[in-house]
PDB file of N, CA and C in Angstrom:
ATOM      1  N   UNK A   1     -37.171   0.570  -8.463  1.00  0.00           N
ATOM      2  CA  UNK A   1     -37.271   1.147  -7.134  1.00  0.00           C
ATOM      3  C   UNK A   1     -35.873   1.359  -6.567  1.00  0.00           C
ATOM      4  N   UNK A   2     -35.708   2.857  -6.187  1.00  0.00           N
ATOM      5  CA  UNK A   2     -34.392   2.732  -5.740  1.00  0.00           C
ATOM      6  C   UNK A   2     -34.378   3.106  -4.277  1.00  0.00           C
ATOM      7  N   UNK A   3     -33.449   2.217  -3.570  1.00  0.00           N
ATOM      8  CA  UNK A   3     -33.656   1.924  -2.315  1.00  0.00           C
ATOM      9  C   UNK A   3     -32.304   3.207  -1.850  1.00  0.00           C
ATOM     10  N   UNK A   4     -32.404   3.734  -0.731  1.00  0.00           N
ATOM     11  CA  UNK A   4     -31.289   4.877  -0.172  1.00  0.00           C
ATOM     12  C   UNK A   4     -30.297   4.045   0.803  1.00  0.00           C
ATOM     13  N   UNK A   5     -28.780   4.482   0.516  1.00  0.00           N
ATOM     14  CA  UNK A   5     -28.722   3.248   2.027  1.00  0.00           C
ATOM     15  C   UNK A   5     -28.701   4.061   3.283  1.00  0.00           C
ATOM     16  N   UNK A   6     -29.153   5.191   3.409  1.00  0.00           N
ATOM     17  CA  UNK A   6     -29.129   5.537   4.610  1.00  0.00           C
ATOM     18  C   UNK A   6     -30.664   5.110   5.213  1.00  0.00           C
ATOM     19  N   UNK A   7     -31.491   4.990   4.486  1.00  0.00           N
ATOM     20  CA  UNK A   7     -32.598   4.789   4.744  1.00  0.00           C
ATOM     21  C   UNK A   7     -32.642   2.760   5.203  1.00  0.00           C
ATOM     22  N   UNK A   8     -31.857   2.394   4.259  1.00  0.00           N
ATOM     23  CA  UNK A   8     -31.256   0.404   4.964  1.00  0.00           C
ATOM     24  C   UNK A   8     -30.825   0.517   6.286  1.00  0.00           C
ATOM     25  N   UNK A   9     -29.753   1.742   6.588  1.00  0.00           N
ATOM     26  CA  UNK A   9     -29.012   1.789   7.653  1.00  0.00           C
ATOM     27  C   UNK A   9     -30.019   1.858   8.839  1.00  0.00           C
ATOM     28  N   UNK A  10     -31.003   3.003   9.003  1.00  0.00           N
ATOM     29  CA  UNK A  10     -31.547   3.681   9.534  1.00  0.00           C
ATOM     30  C   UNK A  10     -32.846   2.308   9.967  1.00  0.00           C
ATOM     31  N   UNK A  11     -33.144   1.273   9.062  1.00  0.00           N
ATOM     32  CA  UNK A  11     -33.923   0.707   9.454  1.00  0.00           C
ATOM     33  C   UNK A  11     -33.373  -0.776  10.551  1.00  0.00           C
ATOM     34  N   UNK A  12     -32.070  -0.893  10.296  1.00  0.00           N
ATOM     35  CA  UNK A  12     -31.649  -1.675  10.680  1.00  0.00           C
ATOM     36  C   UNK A  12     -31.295  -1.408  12.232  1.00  0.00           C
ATOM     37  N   UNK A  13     -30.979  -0.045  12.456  1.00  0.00           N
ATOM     38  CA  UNK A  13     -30.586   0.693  13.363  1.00  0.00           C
ATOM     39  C   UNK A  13     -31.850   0.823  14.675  1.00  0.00           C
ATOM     40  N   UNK A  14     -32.717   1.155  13.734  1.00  0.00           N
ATOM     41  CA  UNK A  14     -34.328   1.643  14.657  1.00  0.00           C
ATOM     42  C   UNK A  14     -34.194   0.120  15.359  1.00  0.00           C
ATOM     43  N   UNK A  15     -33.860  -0.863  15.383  1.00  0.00           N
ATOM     44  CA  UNK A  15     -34.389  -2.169  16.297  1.00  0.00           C
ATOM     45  C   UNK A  15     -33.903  -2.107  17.185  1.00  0.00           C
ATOM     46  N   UNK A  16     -32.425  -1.280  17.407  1.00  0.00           N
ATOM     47  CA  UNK A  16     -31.834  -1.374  18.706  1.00  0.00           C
ATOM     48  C   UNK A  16     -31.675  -0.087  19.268  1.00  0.00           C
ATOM     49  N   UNK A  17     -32.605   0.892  18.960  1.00  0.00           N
ATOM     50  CA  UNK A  17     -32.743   2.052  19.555  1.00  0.00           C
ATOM     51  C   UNK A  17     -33.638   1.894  20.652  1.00  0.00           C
ATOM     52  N   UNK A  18     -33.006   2.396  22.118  1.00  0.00           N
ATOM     53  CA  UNK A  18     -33.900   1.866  23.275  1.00  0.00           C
ATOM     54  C   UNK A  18     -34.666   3.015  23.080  1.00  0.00           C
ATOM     55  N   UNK A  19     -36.034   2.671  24.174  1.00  0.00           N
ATOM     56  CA  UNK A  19     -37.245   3.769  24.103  1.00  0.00           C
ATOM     57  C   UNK A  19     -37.270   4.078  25.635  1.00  0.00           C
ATOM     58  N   UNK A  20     -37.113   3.239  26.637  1.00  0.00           N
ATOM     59  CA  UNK A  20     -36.824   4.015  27.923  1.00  0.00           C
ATOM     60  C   UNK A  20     -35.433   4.834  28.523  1.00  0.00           C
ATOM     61  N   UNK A  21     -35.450   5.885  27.899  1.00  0.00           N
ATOM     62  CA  UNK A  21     -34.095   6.740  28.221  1.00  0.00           C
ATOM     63  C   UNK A  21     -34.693   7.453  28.077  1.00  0.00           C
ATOM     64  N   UNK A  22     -34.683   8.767  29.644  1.00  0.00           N
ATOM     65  CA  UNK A  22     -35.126   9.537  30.356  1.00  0.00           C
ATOM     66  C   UNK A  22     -34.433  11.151  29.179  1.00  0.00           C
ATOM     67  N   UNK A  23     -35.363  11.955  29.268  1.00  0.00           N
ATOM     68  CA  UNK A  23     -34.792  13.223  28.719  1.00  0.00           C
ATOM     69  C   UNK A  23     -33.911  14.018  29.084  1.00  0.00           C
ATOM     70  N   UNK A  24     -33.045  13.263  28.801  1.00  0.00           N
ATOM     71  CA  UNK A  24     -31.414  14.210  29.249  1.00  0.00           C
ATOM     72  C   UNK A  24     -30.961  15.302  28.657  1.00  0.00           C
ATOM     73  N   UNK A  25     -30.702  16.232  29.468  1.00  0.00           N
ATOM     74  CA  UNK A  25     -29.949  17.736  29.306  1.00  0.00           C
ATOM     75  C   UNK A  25     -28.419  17.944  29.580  1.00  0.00           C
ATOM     76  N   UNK A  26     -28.161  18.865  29.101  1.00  0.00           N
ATOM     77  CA  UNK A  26     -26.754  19.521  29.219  1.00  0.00           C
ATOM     78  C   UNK A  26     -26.931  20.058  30.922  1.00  0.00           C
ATOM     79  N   UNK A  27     -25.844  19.675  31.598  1.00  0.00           N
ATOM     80  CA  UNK A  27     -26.399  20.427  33.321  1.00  0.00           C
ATOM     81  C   UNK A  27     -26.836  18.799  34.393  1.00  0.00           C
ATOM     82  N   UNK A  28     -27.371  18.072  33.403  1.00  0.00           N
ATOM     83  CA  UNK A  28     -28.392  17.123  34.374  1.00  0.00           C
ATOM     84  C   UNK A  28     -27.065  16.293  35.028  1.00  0.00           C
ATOM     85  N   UNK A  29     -27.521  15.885  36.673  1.00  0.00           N
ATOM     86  CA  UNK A  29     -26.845  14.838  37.694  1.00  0.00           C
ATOM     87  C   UNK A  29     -27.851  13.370  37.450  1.00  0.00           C
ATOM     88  N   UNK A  30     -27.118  12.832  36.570  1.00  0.00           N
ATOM     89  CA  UNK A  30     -27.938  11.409  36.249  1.00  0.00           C
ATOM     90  C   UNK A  30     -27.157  10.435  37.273  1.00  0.00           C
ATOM     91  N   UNK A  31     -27.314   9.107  37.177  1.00  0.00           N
ATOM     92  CA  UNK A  31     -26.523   7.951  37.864  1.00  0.00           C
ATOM     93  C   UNK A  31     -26.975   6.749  36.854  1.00  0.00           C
ATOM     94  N   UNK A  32     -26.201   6.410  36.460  1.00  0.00           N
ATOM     95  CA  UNK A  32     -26.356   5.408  35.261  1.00  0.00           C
ATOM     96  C   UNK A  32     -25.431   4.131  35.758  1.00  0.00           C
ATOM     97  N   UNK A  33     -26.540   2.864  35.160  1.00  0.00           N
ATOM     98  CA  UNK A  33     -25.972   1.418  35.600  1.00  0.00           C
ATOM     99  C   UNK A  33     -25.384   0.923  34.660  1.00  0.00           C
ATOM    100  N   UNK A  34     -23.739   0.262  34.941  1.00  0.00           N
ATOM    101  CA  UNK A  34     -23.473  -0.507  33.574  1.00  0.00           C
ATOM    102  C   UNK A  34     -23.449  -1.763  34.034  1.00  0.00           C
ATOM    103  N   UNK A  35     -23.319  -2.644  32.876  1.00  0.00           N
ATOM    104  CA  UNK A  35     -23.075  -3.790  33.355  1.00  0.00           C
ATOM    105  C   UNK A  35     -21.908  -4.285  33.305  1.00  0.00           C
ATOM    106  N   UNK A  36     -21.005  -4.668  34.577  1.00  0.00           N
ATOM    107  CA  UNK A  36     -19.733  -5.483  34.119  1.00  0.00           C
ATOM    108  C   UNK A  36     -19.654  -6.537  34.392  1.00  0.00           C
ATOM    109  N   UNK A  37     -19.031  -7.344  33.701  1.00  0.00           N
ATOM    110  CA  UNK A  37     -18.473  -8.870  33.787  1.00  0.00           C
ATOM    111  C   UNK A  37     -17.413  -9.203  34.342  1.00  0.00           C
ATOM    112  N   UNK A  38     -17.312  -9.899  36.014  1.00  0.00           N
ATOM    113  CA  UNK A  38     -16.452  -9.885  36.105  1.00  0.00           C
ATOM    114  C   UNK A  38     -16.427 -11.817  36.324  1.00  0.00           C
ATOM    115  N   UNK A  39     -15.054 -12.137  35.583  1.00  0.00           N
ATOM    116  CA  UNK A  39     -15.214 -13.598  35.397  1.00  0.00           C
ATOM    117  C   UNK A  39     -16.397 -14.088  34.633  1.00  0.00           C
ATOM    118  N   UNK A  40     -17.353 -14.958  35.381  1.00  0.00           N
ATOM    119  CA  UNK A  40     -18.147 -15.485  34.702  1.00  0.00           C
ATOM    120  C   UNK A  40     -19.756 -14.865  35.733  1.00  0.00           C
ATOM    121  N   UNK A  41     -19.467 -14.090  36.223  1.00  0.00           N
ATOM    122  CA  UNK A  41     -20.474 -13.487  37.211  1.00  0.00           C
ATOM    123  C   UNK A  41     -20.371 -12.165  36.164  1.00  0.00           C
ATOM    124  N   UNK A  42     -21.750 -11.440  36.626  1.00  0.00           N
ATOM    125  CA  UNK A  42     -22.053 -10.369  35.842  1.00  0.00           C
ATOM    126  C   UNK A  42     -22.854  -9.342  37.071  1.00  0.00           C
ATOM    127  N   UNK A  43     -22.439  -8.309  37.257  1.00  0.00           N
ATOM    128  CA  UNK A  43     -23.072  -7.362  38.176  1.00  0.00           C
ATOM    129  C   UNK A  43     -23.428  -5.944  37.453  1.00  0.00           C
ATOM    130  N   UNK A  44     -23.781  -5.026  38.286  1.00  0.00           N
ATOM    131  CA  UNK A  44     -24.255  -3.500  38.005  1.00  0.00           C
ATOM    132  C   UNK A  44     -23.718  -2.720  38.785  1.00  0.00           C
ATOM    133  N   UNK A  45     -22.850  -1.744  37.745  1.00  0.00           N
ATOM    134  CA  UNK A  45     -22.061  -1.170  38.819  1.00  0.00           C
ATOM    135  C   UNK A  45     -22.728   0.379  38.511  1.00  0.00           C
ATOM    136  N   UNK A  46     -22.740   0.980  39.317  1.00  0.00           N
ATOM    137  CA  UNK A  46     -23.713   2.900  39.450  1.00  0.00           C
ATOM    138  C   UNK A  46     -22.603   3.615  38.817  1.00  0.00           C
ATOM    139  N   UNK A  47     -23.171   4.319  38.147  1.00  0.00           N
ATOM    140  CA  UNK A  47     -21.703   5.784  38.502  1.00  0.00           C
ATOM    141  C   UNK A  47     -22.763   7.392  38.484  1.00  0.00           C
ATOM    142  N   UNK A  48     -21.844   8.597  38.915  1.00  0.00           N
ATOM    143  CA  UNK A  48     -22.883   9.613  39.312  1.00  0.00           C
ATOM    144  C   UNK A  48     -21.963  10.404  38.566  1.00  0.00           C
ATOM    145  N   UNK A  49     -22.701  11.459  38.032  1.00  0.00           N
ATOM    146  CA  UNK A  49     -22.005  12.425  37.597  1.00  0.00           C
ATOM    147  C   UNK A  49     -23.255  13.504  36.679  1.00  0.00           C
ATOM    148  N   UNK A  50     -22.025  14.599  36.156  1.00  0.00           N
ATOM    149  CA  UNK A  50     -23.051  15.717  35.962  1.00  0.00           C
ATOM    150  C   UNK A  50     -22.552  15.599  34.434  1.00  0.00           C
ATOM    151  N   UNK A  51     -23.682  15.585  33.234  1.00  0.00           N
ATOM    152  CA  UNK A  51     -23.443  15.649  31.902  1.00  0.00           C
ATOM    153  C   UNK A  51     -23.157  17.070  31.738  1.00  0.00           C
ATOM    154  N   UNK A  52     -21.654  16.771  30.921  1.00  0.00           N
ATOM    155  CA  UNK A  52     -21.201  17.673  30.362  1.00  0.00           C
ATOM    156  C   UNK A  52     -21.333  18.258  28.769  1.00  0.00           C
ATOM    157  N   UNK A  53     -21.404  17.041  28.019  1.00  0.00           N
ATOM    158  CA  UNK A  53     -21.767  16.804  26.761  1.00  0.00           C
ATOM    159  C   UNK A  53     -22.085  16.140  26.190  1.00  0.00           C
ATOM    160  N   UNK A  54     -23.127  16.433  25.044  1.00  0.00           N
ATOM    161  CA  UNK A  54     -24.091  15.192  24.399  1.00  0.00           C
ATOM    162  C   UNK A  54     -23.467  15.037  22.722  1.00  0.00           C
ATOM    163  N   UNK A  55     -23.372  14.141  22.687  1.00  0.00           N
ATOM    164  CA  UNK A  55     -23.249  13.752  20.689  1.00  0.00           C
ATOM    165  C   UNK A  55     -24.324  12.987  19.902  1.00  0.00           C
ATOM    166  N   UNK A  56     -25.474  13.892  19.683  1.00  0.00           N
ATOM    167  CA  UNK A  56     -26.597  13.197  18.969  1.00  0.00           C
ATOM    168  C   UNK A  56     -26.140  12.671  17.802  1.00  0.00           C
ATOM    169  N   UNK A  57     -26.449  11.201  17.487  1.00  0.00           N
ATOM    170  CA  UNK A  57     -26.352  10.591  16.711  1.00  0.00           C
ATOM    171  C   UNK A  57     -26.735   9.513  15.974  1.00  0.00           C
ATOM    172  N   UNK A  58     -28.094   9.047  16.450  1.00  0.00           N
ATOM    173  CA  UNK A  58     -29.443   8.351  16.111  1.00  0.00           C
ATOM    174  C   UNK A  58     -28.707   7.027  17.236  1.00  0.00           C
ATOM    175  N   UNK A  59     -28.421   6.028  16.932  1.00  0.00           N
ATOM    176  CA  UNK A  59     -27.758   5.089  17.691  1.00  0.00           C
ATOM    177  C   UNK A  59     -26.540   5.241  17.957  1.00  0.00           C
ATOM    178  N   UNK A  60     -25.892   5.903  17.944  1.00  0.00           N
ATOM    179  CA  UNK A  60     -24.086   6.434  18.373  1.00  0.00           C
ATOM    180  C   UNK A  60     -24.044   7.386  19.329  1.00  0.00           C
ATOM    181  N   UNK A  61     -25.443   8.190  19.555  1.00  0.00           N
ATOM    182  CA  UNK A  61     -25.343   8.773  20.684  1.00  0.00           C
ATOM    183  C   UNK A  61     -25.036   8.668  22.182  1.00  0.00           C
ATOM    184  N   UNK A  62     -24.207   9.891  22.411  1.00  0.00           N
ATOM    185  CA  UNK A  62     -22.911   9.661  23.542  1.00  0.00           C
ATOM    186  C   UNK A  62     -23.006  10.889  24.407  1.00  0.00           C
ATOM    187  N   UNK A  63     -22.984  10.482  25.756  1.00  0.00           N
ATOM    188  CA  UNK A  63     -23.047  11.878  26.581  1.00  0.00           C
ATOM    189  C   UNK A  63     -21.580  11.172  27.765  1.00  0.00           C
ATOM    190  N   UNK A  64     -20.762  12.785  27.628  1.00  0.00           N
ATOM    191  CA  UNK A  64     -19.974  12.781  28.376  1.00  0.00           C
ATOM    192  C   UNK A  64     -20.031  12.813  30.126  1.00  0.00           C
ATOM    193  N   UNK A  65     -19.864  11.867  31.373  1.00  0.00           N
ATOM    194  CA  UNK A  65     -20.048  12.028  32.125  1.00  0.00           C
ATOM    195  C   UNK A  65     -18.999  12.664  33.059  1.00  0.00           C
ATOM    196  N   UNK A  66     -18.996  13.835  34.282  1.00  0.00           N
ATOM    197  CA  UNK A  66     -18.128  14.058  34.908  1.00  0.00           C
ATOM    198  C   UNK A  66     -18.374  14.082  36.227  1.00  0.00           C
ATOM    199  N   UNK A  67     -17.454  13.353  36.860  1.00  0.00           N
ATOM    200  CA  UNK A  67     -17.383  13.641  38.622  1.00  0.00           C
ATOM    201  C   UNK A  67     -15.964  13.448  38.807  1.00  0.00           C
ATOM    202  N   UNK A  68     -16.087  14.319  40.117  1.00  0.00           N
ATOM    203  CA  UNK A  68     -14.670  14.468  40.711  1.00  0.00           C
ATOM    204  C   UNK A  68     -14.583  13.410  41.688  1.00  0.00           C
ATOM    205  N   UNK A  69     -13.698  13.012  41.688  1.00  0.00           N
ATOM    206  CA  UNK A  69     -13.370  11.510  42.917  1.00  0.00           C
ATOM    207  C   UNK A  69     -12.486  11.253  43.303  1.00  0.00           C
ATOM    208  N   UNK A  70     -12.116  11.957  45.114  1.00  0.00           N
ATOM    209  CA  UNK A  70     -10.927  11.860  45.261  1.00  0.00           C
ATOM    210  C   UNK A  70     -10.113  12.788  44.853  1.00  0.00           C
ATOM    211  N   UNK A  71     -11.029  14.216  44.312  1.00  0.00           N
ATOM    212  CA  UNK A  71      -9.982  15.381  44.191  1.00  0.00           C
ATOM    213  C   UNK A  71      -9.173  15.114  42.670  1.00  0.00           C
ATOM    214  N   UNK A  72      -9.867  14.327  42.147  1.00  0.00           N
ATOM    215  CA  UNK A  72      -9.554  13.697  40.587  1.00  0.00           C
ATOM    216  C   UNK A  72     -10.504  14.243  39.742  1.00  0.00           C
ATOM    217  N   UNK A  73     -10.433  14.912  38.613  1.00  0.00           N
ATOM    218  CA  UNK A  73     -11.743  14.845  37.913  1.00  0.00           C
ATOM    219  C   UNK A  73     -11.659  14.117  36.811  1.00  0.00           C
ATOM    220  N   UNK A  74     -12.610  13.188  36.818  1.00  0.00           N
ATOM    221  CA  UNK A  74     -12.896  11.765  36.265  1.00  0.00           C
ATOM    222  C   UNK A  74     -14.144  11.874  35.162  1.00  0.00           C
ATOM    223  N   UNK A  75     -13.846  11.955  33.908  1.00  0.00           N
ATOM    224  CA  UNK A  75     -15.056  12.080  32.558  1.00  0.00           C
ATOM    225  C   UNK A  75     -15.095  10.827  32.170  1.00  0.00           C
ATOM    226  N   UNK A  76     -15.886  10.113  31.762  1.00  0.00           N
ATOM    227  CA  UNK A  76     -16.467   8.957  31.191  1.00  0.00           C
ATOM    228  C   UNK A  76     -17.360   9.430  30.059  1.00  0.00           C
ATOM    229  N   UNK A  77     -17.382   8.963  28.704  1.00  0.00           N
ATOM    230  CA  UNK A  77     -18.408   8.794  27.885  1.00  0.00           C
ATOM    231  C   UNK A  77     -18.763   7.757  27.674  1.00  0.00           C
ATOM    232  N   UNK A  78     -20.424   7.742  27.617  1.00  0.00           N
ATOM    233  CA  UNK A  78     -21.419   6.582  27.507  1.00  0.00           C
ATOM    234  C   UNK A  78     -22.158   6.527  26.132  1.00  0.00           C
ATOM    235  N   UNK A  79     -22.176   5.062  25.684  1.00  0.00           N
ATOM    236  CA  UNK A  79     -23.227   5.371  24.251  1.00  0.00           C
ATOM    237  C   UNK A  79     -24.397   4.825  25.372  1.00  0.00           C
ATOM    238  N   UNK A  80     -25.349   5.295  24.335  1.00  0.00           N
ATOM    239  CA  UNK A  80     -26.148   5.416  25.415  1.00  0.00           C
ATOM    240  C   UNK A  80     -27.427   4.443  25.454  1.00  0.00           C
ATOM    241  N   UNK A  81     -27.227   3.444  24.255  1.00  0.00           N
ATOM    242  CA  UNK A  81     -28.020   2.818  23.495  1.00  0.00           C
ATOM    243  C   UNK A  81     -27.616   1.474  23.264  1.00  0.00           C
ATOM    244  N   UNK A  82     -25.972   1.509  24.374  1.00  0.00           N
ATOM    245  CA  UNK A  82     -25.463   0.147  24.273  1.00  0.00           C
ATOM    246  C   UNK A  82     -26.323  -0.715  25.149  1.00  0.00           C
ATOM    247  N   UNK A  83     -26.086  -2.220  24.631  1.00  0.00           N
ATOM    248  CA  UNK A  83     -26.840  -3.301  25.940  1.00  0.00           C
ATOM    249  C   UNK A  83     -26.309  -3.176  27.081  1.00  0.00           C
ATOM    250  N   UNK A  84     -25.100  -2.390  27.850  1.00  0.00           N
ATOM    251  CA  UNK A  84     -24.630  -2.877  29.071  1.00  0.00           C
ATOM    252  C   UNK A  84     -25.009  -2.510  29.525  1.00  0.00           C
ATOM    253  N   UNK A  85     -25.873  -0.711  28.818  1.00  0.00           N
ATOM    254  CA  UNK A  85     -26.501   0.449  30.284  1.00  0.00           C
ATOM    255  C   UNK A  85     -27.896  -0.100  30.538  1.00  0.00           C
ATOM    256  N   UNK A  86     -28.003  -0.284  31.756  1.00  0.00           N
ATOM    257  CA  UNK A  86     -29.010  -0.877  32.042  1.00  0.00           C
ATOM    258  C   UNK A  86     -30.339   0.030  32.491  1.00  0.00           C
ATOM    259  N   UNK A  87     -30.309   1.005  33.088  1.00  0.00           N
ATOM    260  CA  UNK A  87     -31.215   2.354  33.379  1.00  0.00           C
ATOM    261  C   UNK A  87     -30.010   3.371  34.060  1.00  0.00           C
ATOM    262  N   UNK A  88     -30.876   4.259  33.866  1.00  0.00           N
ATOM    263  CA  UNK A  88     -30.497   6.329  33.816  1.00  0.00           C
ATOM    264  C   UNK A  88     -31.573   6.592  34.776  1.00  0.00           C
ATOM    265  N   UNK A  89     -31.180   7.505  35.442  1.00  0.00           N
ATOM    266  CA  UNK A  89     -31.736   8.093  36.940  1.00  0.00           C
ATOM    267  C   UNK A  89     -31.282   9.616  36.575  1.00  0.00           C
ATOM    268  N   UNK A  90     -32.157  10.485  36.564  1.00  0.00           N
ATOM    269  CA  UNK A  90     -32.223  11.913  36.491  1.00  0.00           C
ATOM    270  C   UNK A  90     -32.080  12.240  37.993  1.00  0.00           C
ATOM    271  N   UNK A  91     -31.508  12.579  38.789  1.00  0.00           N
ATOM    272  CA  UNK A  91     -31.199  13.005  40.092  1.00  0.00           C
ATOM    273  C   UNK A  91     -31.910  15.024  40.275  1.00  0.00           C
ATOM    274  N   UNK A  92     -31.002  15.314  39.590  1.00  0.00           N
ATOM    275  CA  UNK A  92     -31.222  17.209  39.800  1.00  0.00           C
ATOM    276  C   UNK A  92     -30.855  17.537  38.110  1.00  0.00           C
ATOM    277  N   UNK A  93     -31.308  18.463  37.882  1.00  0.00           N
ATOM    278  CA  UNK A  93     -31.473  20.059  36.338  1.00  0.00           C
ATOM    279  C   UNK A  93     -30.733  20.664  37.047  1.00  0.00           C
ATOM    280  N   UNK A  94     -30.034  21.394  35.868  1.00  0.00           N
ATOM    281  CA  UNK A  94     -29.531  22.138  36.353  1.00  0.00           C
ATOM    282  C   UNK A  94     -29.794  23.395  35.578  1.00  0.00           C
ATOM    283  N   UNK A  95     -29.818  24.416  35.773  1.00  0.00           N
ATOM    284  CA  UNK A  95     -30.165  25.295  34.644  1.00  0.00           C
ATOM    285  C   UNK A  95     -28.477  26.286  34.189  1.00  0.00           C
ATOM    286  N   UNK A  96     -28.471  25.410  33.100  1.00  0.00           N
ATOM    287  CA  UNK A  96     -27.360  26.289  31.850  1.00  0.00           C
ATOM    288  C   UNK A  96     -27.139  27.007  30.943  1.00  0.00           C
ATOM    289  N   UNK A  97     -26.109  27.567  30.235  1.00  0.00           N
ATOM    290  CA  UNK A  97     -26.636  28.627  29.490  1.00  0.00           C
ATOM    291  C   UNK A  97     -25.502  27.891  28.255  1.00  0.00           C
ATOM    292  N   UNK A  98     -24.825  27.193  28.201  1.00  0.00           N
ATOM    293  CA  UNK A  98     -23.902  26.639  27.442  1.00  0.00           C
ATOM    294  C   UNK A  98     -24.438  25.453  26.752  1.00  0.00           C
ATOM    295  N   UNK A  99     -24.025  24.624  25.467  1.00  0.00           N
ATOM    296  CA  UNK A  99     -24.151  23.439  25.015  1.00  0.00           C
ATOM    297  C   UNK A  99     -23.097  22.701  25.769  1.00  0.00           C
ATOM    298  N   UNK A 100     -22.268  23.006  26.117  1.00  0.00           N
ATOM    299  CA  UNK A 100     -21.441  22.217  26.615  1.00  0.00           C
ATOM    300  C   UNK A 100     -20.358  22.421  27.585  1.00  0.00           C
ATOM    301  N   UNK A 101     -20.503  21.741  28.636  1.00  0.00           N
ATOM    302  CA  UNK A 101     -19.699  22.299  29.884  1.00  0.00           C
ATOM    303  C   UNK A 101     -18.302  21.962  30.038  1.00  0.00           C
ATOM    304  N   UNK A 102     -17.642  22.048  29.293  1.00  0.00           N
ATOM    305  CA  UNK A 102     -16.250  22.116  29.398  1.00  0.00           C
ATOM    306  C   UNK A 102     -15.237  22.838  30.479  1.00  0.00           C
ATOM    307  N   UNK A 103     -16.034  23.727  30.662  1.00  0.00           N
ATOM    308  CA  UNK A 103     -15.313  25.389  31.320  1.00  0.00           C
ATOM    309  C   UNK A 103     -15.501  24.494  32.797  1.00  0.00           C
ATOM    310  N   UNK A 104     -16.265  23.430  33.589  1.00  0.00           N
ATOM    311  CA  UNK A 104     -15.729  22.430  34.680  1.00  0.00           C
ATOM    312  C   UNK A 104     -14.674  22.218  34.974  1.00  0.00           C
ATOM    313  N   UNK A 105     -14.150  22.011  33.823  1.00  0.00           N
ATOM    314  CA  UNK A 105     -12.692  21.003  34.058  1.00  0.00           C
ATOM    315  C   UNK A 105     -11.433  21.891  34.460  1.00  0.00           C
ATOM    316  N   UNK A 106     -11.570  23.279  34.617  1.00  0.00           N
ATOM    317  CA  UNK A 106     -10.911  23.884  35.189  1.00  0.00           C
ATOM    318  C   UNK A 106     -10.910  25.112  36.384  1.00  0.00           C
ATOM    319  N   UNK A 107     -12.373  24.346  36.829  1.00  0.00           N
ATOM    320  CA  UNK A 107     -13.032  24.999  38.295  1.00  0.00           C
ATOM    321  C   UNK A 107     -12.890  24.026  39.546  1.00  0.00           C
ATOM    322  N   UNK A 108     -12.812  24.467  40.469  1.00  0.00           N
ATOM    323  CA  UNK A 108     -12.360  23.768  41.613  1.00  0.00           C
ATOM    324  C   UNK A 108     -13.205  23.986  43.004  1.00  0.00           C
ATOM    325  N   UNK A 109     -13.707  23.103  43.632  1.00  0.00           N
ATOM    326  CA  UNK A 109     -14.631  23.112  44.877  1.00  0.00           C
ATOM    327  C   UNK A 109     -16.012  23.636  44.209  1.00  0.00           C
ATOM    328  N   UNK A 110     -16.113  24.579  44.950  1.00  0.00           N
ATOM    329  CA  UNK A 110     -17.501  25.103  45.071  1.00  0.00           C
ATOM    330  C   UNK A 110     -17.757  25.812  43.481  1.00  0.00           C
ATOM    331  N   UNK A 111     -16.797  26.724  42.951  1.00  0.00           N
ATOM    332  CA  UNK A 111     -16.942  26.944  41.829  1.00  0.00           C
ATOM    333  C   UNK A 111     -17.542  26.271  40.858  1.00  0.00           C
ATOM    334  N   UNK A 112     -17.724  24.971  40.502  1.00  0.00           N
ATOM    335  CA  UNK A 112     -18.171  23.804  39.748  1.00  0.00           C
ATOM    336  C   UNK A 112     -19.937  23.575  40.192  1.00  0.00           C
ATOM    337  N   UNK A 113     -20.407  24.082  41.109  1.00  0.00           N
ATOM    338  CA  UNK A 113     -21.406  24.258  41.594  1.00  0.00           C
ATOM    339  C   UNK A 113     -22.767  24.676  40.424  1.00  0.00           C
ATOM    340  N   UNK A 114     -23.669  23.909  40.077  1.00  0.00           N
ATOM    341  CA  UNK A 114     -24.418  24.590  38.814  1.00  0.00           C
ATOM    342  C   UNK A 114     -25.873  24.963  39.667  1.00  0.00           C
ATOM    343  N   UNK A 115     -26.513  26.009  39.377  1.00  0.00           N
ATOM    344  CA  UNK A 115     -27.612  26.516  39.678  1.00  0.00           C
ATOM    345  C   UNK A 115     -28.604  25.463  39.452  1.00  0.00           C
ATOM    346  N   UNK A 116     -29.500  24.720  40.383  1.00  0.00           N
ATOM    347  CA  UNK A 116     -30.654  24.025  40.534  1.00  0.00           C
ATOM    348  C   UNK A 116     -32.043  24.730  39.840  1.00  0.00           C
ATOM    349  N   UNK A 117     -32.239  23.671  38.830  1.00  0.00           N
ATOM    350  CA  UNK A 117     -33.779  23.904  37.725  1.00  0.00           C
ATOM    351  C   UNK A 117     -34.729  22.678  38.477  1.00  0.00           C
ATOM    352  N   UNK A 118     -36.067  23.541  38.631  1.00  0.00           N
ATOM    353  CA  UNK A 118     -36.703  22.930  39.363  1.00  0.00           C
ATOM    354  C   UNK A 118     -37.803  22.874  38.586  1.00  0.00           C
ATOM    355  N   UNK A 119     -38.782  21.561  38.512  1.00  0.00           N
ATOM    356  CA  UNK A 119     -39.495  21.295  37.581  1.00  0.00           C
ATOM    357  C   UNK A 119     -40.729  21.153  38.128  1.00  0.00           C
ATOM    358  N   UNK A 120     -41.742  21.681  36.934  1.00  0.00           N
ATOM    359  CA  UNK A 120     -43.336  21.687  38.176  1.00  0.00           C
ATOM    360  C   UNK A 120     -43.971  20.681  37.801  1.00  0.00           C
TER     361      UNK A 120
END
């Protein structure tokens, strides 16, 4: 019997693949909780932003987050399957025509503005 190791990998992997993570899009305003440690206390800290880009990758999957703060524009990527994220909040769709929103990072105010997808 010959065993595959992607198929070892893949089984080892499926145990820590979470099942409550909301169907995220390219466009979507999520708010996602992490967990940080600070000292020996442990809290949940929010962050908001609009996904710019996703990296499917069975458990390595990673979506790029962006908000501007402070006239800063501030990207974060999240795996998304780590233990710290604690829940994902779908806020607003947006409706896009791109895989990936890059072309943000060099729009300013209102320009950055994405057309609202409204769901029935």
């Amino acid at each position: 019997m010959i065993i595959n190791k992607t198929d070892i990998i893949k089984n080892i992997e499926n145990k820590y693949l979470k099942t409550d993570i909301p169907e995220l899009e390219i466009g979507d305003t999520i708010q996602i909780g992490v967990l940080i440690q600070e000292g020996n206390k442990e809290r949940i800290q929010f962050s908001e932003g609009v996904i710019i880009a996703i990296h499917k990758s069975n458990l390595n999957t990673t979506i790029t987050l962006r908000r501007v703060f402070q006239g800063i524009g501030v990207e974060k990527v999240y795996l998304i399957h780590s233990p710290r994220i604690t829940n994902m909040r779908i806020l607003r769709k947006s409706k896009v025509r791109r895989a990936k929103l890059y072309y943000l990072r060099y729009k300013i105010g209102k320009a950055t503005r994405l057309k609202q997808r409204f769901i029935k």
